[in-house]
Protein backbone atom coordinates (compact mmCIF):
# COMPACT_ATOMS: atom_id res chain seq x y z
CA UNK A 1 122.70 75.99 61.58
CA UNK A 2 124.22 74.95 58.84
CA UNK A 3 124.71 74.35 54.81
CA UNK A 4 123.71 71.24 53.31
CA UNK A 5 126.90 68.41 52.98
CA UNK A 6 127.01 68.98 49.42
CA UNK A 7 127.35 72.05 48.98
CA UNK A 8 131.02 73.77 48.04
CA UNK A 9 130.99 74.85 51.24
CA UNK A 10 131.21 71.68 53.11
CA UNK A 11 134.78 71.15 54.41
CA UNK A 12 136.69 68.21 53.55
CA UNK A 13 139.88 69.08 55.32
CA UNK A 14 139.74 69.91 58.92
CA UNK A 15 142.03 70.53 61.40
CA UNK A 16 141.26 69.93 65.07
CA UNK A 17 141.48 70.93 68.23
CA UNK A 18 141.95 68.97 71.73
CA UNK A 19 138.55 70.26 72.78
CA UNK A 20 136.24 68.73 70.11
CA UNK A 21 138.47 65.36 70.17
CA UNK A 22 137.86 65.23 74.22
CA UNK A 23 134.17 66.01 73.20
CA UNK A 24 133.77 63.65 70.65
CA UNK A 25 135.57 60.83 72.99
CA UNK A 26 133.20 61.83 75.73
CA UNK A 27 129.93 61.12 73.71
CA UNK A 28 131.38 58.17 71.55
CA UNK A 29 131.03 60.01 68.56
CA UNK A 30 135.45 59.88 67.13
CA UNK A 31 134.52 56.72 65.24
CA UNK A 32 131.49 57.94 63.26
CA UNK A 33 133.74 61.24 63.30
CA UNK A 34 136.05 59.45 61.44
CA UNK A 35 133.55 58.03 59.14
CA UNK A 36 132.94 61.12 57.41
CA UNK A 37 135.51 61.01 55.42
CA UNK A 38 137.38 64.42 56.38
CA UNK A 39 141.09 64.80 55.97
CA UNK A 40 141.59 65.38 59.81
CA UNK A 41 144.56 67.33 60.85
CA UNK A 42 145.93 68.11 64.11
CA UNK A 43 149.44 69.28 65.46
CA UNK A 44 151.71 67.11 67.92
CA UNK A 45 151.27 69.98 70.38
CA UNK A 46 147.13 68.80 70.60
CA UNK A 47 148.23 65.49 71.17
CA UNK A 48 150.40 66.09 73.62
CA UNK A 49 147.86 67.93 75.49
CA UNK A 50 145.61 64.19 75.85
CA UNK A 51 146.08 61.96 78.60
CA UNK A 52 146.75 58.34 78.11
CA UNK A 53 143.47 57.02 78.04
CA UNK A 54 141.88 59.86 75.26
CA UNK A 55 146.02 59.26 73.06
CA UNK A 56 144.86 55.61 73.06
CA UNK A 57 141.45 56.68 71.73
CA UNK A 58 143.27 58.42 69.11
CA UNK A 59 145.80 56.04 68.28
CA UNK A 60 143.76 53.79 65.94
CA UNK A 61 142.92 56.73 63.34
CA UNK A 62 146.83 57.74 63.64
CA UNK A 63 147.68 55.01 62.81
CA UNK A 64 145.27 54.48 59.94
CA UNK A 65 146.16 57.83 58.87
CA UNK A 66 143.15 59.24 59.26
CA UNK A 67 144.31 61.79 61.54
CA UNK A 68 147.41 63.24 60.73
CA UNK A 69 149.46 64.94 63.47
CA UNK A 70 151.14 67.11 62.03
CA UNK A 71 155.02 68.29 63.40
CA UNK A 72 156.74 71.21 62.61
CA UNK A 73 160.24 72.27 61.97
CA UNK A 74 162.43 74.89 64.21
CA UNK A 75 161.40 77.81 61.66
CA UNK A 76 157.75 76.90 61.39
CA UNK A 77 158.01 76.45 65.62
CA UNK A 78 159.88 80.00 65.64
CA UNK A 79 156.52 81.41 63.42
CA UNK A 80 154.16 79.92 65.69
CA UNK A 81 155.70 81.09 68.79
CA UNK A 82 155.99 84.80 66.92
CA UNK A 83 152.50 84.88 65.54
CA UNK A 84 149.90 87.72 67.17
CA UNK A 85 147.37 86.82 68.36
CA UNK A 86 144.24 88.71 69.77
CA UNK A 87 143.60 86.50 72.41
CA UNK A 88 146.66 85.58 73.77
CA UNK A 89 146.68 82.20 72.86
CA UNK A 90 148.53 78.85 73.77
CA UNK A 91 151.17 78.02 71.95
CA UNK A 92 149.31 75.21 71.14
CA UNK A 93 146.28 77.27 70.02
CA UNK A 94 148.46 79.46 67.51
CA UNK A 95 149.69 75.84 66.00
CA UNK A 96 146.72 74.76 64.86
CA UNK A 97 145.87 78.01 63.61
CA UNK A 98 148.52 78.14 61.51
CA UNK A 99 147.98 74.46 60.12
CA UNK A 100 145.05 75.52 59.65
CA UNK A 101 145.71 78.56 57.49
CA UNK A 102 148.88 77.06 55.65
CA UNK A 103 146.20 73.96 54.32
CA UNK A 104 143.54 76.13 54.00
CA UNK A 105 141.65 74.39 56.18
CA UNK A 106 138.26 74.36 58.66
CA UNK A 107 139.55 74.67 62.03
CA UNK A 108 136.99 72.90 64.87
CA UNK A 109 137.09 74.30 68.18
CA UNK A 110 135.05 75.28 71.08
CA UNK A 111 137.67 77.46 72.44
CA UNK A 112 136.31 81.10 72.26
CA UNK A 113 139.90 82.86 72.28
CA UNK A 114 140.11 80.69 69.14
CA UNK A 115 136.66 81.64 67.95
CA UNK A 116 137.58 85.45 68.43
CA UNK A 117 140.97 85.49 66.36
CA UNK A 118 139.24 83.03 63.25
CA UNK A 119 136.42 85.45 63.27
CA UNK A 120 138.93 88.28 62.86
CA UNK A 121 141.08 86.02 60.19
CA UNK A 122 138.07 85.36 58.65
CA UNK A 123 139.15 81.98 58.61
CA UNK A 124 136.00 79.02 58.44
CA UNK A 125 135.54 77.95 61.92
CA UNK A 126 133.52 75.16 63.53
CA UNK A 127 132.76 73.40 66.74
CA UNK A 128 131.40 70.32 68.53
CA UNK A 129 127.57 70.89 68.17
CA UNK A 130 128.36 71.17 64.46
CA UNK A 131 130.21 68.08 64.48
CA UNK A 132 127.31 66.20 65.98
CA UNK A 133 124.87 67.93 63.42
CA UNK A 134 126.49 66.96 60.79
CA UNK A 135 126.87 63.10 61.85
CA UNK A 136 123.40 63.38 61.99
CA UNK A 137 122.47 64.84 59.18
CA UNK A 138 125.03 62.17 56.95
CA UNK A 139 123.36 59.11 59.11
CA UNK A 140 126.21 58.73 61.67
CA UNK A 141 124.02 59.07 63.92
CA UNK A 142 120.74 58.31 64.51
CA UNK A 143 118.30 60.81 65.98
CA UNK A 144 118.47 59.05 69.50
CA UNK A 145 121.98 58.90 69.99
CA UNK A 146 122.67 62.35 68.15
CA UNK A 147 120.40 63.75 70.58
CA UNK A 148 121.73 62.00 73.46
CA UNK A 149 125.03 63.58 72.71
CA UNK A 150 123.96 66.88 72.33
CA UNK A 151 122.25 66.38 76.06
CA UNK A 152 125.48 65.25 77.40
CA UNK A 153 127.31 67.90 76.18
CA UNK A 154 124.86 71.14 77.30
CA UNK A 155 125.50 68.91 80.67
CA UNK A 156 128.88 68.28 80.59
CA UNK A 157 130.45 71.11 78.90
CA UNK A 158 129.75 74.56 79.93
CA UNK A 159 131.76 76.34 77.12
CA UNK A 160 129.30 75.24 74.82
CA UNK A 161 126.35 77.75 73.72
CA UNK A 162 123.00 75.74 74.88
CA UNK A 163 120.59 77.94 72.75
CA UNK A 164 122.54 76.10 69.59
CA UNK A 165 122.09 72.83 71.17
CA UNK A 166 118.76 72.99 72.03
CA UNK A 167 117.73 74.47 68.87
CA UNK A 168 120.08 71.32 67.13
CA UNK A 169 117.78 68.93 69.46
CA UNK A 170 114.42 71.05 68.52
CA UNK A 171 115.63 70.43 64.50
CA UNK A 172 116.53 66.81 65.22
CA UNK A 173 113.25 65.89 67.12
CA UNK A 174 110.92 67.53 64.43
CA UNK A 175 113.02 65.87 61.83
């Protein structure tokens, strides 16, 4: 499913969206998220879309900063608001696409209009069953609890593809 940590191709910057922090809240994964030692990104216009309870999650690592939200100025707002999309995105969508191409960055989502225009920007894209994979695979998480994730999300979340999870929990279980 996916490369090995080391390798060049393993991000280190990341920018996220508010599906894979709701995820990662919902299986109790954002502080071994956090562990991994990612630059984590996100815009204001993800926060805002959290309700108390998941900003208060979040609040710790902002204020850490090891999640930066980032904000953007009237031009950059004007840009975002302009950019074409395939997909007709959210405003919200298009601003963390654009973070995510002005750093160069990984972009993790689960939304598939986001999937659709990265795939046609050709821009490194990844979601929450990676996420879980790769706490996993760096010791985040132990087999158990990785797999008890991954069983609460095919549950849980219907957006997610459940051939990749249960072929994560096949990998996981055989070790």
């Amino acid at each position: 499913m996916t490369s090995d940590p080391g390798s060049p191709k393993y991000p280190v910057l990341v920018v996220t969206d508010t599906s894979v922090f709701i995820d990662l809240m919902d299986v109790g994964a954002l502080v071994p998220f956090f562990a991994l030692g990612f630059e984590v990104h996100t815009t204001l216009f993800v926060v805002d879309e959290l309700n108390a309870e998941q900003y208060a999650q979040l609040l710790p690592f902002i204020g850490s900063r090891a999640l930066v939200v980032d904000q953007f100025d009237g031009a950059t707002m004007l840009l975002v608001e302009a950019m074409e999309t395939r997909a007709g995105l959210s405003f919200t969508d298009r601003s963390i696409i654009h973070l995510a191409l002005l750093l160069k960055a990984t972009l993790l989502s689960g939304d598939g209009g986001i999937r659709k225009e990265c795939a046609a920007r050709q821009m490194q894209l990844h979601g929450s069953i990676w996420v879980v994979e790769i706490l996993w695979m760096r010791g985040l998480l132990p087999p158990v609890p990785a797999i008890t994730c991954l069983e609460y999300l095919r549950a849980h979340n219907p957006r997610l593809p459940v051939a990749d999870i249960d072929a994560l929990v096949e990998r996981i279980r055989t070790g």
